[in-house]
C-alpha atoms as a PDB file:
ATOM      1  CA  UNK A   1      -9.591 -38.116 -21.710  1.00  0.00           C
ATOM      2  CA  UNK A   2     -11.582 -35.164 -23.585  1.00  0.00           C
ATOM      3  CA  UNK A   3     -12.470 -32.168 -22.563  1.00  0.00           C
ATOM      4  CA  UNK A   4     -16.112 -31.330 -23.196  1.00  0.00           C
ATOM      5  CA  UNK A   5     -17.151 -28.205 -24.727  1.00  0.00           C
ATOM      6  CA  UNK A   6     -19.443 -26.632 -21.502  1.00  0.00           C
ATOM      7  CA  UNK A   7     -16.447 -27.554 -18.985  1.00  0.00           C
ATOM      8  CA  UNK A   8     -13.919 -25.624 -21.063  1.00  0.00           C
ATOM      9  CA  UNK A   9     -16.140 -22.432 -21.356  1.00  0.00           C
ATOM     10  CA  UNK A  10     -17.033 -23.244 -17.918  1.00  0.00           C
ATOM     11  CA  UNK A  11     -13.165 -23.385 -17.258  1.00  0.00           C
ATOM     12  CA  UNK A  12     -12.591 -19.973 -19.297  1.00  0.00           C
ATOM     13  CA  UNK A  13     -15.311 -18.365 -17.044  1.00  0.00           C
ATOM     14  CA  UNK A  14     -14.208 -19.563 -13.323  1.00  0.00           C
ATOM     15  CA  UNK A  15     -10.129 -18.267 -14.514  1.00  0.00           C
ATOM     16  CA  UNK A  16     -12.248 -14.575 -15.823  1.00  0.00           C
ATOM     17  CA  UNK A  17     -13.936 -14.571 -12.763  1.00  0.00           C
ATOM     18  CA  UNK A  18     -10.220 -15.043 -10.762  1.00  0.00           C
ATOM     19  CA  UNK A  19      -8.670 -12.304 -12.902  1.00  0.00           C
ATOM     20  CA  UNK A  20     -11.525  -9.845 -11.924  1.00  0.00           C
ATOM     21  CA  UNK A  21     -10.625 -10.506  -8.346  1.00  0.00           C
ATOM     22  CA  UNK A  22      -7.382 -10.177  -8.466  1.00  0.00           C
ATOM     23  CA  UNK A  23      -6.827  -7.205 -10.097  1.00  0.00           C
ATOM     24  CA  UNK A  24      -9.069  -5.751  -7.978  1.00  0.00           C
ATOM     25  CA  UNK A  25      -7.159  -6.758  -5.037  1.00  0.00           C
ATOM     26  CA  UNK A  26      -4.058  -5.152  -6.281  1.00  0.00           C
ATOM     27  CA  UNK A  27      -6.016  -1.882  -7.076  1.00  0.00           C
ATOM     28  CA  UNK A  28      -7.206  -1.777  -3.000  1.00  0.00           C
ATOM     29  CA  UNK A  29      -3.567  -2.474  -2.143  1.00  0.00           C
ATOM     30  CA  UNK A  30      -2.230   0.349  -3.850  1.00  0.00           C
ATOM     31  CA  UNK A  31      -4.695   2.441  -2.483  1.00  0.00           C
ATOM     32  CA  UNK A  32      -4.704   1.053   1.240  1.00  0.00           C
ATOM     33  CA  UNK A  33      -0.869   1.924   0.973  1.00  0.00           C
ATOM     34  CA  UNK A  34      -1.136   5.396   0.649  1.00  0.00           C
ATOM     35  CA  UNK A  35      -1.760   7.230   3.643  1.00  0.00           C
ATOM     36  CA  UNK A  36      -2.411  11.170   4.610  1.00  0.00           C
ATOM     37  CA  UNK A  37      -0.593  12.662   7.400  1.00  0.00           C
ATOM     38  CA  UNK A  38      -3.126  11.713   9.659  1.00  0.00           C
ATOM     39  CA  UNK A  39      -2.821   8.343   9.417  1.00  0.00           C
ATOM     40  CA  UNK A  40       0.517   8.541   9.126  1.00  0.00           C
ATOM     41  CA  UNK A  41       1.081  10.571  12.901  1.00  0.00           C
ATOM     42  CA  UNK A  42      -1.185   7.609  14.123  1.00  0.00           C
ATOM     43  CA  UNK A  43       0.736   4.905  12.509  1.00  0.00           C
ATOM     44  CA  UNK A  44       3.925   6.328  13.390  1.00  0.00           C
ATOM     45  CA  UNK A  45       2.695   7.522  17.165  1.00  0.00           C
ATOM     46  CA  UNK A  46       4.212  10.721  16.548  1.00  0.00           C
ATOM     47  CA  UNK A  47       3.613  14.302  16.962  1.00  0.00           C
ATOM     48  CA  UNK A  48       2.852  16.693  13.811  1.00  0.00           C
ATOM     49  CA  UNK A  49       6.102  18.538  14.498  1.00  0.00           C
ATOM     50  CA  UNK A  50       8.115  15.209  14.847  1.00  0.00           C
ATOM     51  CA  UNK A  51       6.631  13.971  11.335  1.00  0.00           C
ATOM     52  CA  UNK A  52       7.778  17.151   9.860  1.00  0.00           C
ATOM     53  CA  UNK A  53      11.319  17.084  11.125  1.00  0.00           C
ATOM     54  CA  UNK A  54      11.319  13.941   9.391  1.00  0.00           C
ATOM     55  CA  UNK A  55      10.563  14.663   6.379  1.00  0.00           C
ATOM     56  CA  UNK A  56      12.262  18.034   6.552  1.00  0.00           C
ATOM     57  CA  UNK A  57      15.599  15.202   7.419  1.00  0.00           C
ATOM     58  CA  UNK A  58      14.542  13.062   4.835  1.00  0.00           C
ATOM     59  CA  UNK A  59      14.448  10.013   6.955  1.00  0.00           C
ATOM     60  CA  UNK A  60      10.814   9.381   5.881  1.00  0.00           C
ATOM     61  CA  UNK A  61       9.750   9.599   2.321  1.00  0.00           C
ATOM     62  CA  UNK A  62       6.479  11.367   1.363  1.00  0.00           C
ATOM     63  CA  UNK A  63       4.674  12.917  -1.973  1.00  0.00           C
ATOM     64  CA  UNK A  64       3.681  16.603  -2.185  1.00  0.00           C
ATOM     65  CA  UNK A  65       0.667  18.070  -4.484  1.00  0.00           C
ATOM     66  CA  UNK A  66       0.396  21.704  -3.599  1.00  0.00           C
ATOM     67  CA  UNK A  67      -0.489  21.449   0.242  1.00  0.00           C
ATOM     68  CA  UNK A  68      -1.808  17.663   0.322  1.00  0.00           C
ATOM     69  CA  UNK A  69       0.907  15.601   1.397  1.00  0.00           C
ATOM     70  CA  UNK A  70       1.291  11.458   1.374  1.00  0.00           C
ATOM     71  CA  UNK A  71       3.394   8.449   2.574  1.00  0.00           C
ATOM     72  CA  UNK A  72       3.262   4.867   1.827  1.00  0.00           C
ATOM     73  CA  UNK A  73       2.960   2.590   4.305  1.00  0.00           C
ATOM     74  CA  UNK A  74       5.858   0.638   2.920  1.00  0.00           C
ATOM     75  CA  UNK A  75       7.712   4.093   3.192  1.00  0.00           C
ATOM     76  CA  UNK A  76       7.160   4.181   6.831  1.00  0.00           C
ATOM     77  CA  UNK A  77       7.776   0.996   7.559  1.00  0.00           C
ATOM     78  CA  UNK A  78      11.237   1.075   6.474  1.00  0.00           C
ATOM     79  CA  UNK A  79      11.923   3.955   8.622  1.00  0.00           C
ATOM     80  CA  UNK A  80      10.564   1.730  12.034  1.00  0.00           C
ATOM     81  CA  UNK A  81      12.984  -1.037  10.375  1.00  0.00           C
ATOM     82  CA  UNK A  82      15.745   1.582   9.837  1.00  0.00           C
ATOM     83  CA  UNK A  83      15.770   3.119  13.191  1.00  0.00           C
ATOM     84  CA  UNK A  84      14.757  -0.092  15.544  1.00  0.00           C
ATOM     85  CA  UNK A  85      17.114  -0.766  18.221  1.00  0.00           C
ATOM     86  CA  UNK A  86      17.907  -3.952  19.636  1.00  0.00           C
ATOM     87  CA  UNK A  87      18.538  -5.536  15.848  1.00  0.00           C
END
């Protein structure tokens, strides 16, 4: 069976396309990941002081620029995980 020429750069194009796609993907997961404290009081359903006596306890990890301060989601879910009763 042979391959013709226009389906193989037709081929090369469609798996181009895929890559382009993907790695896009992964750049808006990264990004949708990372949240400010905000997000993170309303993810959490905590108060501002509760969110700071965790991280002051280090039960919930964050990253500090100057004042701007962040938290991954995956960061925060492990604390829910960590601390759920009823396991």
């Amino acid at each position: 069976m042979a391959i013709e020429t226009d389906e193989l750069v037709n081929l090369k194009n469609d798996i181009q396309d895929l890559k382009g796609i993907v790695l896009n993907l992964k750049v808006q997961d990264v990004y949708s990941e990372v949240m400010t404290t905000e997000q993170a009081l309303k993810y959490l359903k905590v108060s501002i002081r509760t969110l700071q006596i965790l991280r002051d306890t280090g039960k919930v990890k964050f990253s500090q620029d100057g004042k701007m301060i962040r938290y991954r989601k995956a960061d925060l879910d492990a604390y829910l995980a960590e601390y759920r009763v009823g396991r």
